[in-house]
PDB file of N, CA and C in Angstrom:
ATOM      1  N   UNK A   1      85.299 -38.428  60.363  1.00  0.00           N
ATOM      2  CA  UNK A   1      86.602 -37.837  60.089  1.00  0.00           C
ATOM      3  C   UNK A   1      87.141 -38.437  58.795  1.00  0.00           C
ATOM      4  N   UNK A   2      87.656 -37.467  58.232  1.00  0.00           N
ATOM      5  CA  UNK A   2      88.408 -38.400  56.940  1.00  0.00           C
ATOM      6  C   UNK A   2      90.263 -38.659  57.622  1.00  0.00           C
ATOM      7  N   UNK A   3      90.306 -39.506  55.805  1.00  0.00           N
ATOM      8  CA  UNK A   3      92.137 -39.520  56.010  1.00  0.00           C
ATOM      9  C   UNK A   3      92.721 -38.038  56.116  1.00  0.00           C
ATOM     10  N   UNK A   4      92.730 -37.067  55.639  1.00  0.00           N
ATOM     11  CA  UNK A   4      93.224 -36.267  55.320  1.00  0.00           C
ATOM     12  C   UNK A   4      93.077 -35.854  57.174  1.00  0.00           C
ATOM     13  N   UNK A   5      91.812 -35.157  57.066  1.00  0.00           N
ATOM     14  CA  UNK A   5      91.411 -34.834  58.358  1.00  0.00           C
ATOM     15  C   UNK A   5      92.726 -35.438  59.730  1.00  0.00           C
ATOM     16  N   UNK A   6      92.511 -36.552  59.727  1.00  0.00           N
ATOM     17  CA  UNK A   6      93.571 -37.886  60.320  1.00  0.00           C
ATOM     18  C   UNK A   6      94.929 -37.081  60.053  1.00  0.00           C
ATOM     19  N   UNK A   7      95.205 -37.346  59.252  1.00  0.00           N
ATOM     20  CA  UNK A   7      96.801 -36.897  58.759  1.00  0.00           C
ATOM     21  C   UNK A   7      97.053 -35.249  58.937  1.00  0.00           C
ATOM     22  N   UNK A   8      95.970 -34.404  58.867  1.00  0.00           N
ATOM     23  CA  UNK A   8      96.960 -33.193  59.274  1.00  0.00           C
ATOM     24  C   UNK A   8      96.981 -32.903  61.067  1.00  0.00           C
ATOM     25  N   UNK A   9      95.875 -33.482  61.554  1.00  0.00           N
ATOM     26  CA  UNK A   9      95.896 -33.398  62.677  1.00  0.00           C
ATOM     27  C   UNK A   9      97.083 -34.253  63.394  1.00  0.00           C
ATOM     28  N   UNK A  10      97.166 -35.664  62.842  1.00  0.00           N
ATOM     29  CA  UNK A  10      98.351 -35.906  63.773  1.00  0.00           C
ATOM     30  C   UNK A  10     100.004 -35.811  63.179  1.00  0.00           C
ATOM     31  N   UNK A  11     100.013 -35.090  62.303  1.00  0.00           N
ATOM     32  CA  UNK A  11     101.003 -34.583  61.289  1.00  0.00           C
ATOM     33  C   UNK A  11     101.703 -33.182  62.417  1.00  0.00           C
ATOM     34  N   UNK A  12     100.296 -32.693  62.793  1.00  0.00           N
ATOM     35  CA  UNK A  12     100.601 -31.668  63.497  1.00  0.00           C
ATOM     36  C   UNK A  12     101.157 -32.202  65.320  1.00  0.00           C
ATOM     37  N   UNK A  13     100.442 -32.871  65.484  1.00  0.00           N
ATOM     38  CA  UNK A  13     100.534 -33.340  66.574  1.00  0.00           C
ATOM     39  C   UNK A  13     101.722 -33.720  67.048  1.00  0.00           C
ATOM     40  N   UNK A  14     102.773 -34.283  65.373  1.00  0.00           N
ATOM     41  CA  UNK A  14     103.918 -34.947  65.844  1.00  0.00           C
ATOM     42  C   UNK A  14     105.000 -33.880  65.671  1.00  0.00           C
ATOM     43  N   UNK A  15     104.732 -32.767  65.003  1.00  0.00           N
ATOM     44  CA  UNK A  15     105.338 -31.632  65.289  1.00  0.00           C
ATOM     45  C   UNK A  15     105.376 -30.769  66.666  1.00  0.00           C
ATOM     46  N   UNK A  16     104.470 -30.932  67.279  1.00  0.00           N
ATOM     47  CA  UNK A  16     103.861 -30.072  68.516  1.00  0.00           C
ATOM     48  C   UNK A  16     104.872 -30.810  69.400  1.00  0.00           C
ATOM     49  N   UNK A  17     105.539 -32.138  69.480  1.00  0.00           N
ATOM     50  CA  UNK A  17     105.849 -32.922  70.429  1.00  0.00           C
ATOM     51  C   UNK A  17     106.978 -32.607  70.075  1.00  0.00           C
ATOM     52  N   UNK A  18     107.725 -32.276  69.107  1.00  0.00           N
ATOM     53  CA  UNK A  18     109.525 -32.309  68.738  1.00  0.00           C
ATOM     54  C   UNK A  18     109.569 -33.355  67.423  1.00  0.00           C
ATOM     55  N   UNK A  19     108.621 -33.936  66.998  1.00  0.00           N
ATOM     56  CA  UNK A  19     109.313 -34.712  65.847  1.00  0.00           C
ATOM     57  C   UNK A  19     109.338 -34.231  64.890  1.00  0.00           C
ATOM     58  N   UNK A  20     109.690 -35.652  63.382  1.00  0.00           N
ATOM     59  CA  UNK A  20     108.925 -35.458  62.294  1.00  0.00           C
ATOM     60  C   UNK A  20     108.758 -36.318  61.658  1.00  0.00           C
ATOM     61  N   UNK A  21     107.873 -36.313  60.580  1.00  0.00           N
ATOM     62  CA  UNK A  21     107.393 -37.428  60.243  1.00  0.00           C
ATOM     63  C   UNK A  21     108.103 -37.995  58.725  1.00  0.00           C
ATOM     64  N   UNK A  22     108.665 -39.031  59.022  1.00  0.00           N
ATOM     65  CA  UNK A  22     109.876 -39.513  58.057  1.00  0.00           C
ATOM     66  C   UNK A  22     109.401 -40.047  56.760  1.00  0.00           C
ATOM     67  N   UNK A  23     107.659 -40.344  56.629  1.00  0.00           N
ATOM     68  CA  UNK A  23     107.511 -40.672  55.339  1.00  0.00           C
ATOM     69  C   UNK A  23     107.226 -39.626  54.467  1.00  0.00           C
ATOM     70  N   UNK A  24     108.121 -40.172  52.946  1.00  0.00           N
ATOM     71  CA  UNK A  24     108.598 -39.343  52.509  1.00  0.00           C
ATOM     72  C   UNK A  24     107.141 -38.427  51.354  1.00  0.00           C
ATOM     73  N   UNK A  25     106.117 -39.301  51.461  1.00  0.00           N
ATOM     74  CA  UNK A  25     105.221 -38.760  51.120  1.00  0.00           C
ATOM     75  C   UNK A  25     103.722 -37.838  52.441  1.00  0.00           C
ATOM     76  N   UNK A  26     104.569 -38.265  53.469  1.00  0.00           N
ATOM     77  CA  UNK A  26     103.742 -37.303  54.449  1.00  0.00           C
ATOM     78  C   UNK A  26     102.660 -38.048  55.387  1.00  0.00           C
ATOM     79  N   UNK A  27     102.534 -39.742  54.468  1.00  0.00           N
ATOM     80  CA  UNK A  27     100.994 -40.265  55.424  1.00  0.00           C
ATOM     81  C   UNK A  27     101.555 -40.739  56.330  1.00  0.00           C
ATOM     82  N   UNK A  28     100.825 -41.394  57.203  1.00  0.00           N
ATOM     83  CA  UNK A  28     100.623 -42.382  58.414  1.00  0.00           C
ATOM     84  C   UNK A  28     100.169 -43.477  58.447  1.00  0.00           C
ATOM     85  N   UNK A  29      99.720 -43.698  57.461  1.00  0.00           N
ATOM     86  CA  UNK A  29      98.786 -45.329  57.479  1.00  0.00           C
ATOM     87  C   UNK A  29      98.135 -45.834  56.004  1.00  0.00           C
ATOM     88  N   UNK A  30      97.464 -46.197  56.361  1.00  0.00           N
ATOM     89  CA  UNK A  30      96.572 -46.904  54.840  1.00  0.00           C
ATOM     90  C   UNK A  30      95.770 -47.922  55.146  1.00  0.00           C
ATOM     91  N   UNK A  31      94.523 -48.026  54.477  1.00  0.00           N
ATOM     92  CA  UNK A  31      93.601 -49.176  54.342  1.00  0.00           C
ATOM     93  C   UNK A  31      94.453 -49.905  54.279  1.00  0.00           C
ATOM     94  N   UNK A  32      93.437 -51.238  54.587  1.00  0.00           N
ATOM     95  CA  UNK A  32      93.851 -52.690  54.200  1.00  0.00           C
ATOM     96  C   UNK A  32      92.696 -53.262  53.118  1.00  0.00           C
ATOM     97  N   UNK A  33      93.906 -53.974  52.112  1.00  0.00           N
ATOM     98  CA  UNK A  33      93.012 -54.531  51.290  1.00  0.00           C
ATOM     99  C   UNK A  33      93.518 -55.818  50.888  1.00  0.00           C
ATOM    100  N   UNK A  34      92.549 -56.243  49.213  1.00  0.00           N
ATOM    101  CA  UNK A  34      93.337 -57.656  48.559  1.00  0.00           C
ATOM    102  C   UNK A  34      94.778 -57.422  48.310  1.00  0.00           C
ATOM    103  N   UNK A  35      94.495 -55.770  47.893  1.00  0.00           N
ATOM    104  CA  UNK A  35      95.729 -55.688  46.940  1.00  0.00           C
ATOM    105  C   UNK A  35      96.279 -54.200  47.598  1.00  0.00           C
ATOM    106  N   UNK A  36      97.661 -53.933  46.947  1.00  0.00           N
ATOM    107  CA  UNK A  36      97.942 -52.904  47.806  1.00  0.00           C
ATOM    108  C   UNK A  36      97.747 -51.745  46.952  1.00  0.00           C
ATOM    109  N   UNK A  37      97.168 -51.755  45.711  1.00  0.00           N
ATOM    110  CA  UNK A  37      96.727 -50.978  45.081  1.00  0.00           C
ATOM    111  C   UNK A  37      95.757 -50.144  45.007  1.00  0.00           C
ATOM    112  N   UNK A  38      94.819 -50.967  45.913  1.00  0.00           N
ATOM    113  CA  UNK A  38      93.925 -50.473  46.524  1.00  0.00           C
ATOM    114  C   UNK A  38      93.940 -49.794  48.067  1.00  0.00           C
ATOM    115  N   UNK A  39      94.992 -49.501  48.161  1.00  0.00           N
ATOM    116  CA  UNK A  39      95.032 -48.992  49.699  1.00  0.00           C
ATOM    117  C   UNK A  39      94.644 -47.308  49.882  1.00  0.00           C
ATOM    118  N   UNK A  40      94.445 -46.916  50.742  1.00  0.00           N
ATOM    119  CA  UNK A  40      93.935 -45.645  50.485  1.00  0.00           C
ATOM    120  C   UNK A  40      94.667 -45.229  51.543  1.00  0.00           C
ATOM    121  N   UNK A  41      95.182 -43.936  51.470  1.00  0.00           N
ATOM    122  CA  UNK A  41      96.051 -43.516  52.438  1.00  0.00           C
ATOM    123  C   UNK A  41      95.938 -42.147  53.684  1.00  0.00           C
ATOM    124  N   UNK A  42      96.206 -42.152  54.535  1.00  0.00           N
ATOM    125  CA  UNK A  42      95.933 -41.345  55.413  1.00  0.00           C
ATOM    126  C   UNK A  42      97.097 -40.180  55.024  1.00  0.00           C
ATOM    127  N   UNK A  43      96.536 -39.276  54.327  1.00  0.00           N
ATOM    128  CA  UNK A  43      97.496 -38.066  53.294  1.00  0.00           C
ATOM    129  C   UNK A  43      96.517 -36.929  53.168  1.00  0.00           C
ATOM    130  N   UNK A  44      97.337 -35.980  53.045  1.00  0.00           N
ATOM    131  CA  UNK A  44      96.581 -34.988  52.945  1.00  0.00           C
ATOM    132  C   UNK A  44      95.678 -34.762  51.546  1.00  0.00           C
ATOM    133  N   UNK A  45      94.677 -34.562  51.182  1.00  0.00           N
ATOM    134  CA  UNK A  45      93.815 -34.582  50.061  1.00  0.00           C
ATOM    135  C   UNK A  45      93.218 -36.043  49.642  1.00  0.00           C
ATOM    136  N   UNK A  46      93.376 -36.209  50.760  1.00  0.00           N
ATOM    137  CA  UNK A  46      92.139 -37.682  50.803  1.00  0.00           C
ATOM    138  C   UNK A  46      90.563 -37.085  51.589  1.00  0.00           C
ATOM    139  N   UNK A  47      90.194 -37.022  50.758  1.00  0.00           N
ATOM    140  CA  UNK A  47      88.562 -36.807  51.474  1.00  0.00           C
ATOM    141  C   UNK A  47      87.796 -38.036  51.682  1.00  0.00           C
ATOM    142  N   UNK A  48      88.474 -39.229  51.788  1.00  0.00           N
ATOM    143  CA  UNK A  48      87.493 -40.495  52.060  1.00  0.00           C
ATOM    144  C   UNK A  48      87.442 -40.736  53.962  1.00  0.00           C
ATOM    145  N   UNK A  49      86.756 -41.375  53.893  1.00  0.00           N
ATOM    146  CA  UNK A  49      85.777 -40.379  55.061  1.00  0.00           C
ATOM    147  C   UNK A  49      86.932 -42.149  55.939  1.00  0.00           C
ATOM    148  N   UNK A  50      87.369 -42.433  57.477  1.00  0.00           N
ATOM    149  CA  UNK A  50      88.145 -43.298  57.961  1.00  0.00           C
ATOM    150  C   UNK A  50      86.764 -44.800  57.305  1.00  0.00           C
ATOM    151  N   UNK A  51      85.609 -44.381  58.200  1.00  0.00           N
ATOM    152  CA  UNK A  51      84.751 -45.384  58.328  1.00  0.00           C
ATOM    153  C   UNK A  51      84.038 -45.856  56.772  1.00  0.00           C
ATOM    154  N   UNK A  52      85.042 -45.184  55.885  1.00  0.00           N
ATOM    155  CA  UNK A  52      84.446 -46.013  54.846  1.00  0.00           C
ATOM    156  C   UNK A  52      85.279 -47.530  53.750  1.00  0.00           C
ATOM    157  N   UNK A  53      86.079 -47.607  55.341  1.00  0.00           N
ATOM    158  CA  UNK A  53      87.409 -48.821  54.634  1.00  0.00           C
ATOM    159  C   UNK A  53      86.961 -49.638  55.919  1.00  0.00           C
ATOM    160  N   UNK A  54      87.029 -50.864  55.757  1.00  0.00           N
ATOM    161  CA  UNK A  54      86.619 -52.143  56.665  1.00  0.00           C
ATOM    162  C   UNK A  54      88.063 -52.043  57.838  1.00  0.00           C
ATOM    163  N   UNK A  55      89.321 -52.242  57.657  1.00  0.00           N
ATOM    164  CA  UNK A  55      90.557 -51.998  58.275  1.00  0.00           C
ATOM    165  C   UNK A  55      91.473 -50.771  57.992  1.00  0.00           C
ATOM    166  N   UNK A  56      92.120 -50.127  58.851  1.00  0.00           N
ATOM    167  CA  UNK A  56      92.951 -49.231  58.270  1.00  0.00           C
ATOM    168  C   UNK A  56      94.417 -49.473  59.055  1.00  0.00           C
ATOM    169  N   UNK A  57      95.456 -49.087  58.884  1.00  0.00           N
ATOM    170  CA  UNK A  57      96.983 -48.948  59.882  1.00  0.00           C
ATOM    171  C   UNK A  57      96.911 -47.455  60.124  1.00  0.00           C
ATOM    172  N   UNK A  58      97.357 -47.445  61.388  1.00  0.00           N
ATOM    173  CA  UNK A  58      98.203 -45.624  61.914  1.00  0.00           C
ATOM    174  C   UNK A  58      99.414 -46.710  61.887  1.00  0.00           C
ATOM    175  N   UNK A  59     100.614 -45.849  61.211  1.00  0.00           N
ATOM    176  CA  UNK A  59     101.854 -46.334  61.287  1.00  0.00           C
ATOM    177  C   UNK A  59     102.807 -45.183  61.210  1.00  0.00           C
ATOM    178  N   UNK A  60     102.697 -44.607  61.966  1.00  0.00           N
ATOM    179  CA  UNK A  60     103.727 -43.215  61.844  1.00  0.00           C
ATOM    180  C   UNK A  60     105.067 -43.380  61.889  1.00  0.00           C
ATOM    181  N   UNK A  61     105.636 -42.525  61.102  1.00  0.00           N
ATOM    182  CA  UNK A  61     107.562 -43.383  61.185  1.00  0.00           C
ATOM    183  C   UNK A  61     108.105 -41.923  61.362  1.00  0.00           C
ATOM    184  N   UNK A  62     108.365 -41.745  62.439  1.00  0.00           N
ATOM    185  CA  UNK A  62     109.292 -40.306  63.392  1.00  0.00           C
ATOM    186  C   UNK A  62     110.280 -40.676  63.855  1.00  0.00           C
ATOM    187  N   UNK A  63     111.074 -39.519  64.144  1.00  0.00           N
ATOM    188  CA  UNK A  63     111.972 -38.921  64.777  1.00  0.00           C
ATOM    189  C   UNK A  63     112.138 -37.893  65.292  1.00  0.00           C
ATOM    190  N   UNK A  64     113.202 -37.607  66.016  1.00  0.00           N
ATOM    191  CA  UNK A  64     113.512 -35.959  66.851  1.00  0.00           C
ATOM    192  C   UNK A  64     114.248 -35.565  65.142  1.00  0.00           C
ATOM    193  N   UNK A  65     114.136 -33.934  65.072  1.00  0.00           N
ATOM    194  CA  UNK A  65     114.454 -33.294  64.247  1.00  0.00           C
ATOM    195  C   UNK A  65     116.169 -33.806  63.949  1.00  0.00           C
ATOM    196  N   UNK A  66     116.795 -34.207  63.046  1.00  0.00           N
ATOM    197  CA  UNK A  66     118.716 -34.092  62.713  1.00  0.00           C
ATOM    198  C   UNK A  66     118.726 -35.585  63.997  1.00  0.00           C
ATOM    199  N   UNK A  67     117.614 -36.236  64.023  1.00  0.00           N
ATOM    200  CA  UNK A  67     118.424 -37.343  64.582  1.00  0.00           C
ATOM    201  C   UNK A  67     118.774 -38.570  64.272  1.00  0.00           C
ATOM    202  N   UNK A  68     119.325 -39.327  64.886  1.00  0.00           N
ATOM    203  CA  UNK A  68     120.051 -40.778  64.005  1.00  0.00           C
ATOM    204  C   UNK A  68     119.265 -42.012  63.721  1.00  0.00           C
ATOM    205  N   UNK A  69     118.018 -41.852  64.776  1.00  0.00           N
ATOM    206  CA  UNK A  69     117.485 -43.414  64.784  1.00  0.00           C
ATOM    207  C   UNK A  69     115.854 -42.451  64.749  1.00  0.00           C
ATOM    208  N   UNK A  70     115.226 -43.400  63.882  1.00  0.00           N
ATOM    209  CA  UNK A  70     113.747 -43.117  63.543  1.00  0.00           C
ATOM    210  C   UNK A  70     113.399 -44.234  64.198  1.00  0.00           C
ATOM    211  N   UNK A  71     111.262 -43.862  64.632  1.00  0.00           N
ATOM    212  CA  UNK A  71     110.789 -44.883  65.576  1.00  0.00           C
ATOM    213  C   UNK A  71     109.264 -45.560  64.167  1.00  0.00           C
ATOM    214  N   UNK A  72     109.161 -46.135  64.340  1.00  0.00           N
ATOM    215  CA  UNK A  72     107.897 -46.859  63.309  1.00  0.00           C
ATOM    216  C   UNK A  72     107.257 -48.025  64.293  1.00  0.00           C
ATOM    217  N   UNK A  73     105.461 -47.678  64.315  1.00  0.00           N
ATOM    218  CA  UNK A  73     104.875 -48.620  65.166  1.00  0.00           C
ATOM    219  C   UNK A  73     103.464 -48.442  64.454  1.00  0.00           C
ATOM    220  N   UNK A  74     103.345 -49.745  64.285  1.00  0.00           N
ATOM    221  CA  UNK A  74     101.994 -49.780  63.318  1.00  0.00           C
ATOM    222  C   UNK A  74     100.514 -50.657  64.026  1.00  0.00           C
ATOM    223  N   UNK A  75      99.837 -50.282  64.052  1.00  0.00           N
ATOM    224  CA  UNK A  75      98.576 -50.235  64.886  1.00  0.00           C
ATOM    225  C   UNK A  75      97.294 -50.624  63.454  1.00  0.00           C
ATOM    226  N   UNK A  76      96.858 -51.953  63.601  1.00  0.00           N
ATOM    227  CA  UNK A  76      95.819 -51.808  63.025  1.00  0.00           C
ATOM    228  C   UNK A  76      94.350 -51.826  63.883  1.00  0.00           C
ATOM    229  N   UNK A  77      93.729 -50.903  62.993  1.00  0.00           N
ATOM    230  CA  UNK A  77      91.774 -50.575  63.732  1.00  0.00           C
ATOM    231  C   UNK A  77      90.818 -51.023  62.953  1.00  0.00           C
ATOM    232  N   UNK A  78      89.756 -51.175  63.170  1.00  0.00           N
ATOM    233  CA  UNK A  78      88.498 -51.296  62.521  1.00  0.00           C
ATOM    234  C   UNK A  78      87.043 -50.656  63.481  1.00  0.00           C
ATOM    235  N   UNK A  79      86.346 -50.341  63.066  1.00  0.00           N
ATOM    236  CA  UNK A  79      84.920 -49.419  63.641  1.00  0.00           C
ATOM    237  C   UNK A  79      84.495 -50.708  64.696  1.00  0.00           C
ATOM    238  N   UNK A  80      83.884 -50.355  65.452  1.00  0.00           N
ATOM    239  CA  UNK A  80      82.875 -51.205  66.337  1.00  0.00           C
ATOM    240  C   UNK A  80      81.873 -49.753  66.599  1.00  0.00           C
ATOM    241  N   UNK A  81      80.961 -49.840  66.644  1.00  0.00           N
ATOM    242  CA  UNK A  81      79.852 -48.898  67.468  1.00  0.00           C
ATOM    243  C   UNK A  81      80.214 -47.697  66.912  1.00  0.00           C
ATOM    244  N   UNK A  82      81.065 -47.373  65.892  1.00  0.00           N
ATOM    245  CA  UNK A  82      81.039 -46.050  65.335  1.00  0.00           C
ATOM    246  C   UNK A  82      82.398 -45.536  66.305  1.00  0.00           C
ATOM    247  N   UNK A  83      83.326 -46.256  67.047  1.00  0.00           N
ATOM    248  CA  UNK A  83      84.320 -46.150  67.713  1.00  0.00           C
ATOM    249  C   UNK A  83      85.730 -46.988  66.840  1.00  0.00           C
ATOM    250  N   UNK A  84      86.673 -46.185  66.837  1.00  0.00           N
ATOM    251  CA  UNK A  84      87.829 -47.107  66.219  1.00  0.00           C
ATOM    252  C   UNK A  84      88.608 -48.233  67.319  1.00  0.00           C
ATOM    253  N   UNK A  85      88.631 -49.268  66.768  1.00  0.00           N
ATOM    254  CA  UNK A  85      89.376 -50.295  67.975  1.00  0.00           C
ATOM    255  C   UNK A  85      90.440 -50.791  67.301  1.00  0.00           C
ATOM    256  N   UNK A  86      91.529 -50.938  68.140  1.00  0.00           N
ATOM    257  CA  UNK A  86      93.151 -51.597  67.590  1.00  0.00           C
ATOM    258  C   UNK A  86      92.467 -52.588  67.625  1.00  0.00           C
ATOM    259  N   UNK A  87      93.365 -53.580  67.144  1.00  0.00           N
ATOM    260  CA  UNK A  87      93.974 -55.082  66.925  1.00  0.00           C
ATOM    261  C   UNK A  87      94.531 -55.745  67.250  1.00  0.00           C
TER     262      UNK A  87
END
């Protein structure tokens, strides 16, 4: 699966439920790296494939549509067995 892949699916997902997704550029997460320059992001028109970054974050930052308080919870993974595992 790539980032992109990642991001429209649960982009959609958080629409399907009543939210939306409050970052203002649309991702959910990002590699981890030295630098943050190097981070690669879970956005749409990323074709880099998840399993080709050592760590990544899902960090989705939602809310209900016109509401007052947004929720943000950040989850880091890495591959084992070709399976993603939190942290």
């Amino acid at each position: 699966m790539t980032f992109e892949e990642l991001a429209r699916t649960m982009n959609e997902r958080i629409l399907d439920l009543g939210y939306e997704n409050l970052d203002f550029l649309g991702n959910l997460g990002h590699s981890i790296g030295a630098r943050s320059s190097d981070r690669v992001y879970i956005e749409p028109g990323n074709q880099a494939r998840l399993d080709s970054v050592e760590y990544f974050t899902f960090e989705p930052h939602i809310r209900r549509p016109n509401g007052c308080f947004g929720y943000k919870h950040e989850d880091i993974y890495y591959f084992n067995g070709g399976r993603p595992v939190a942290i």
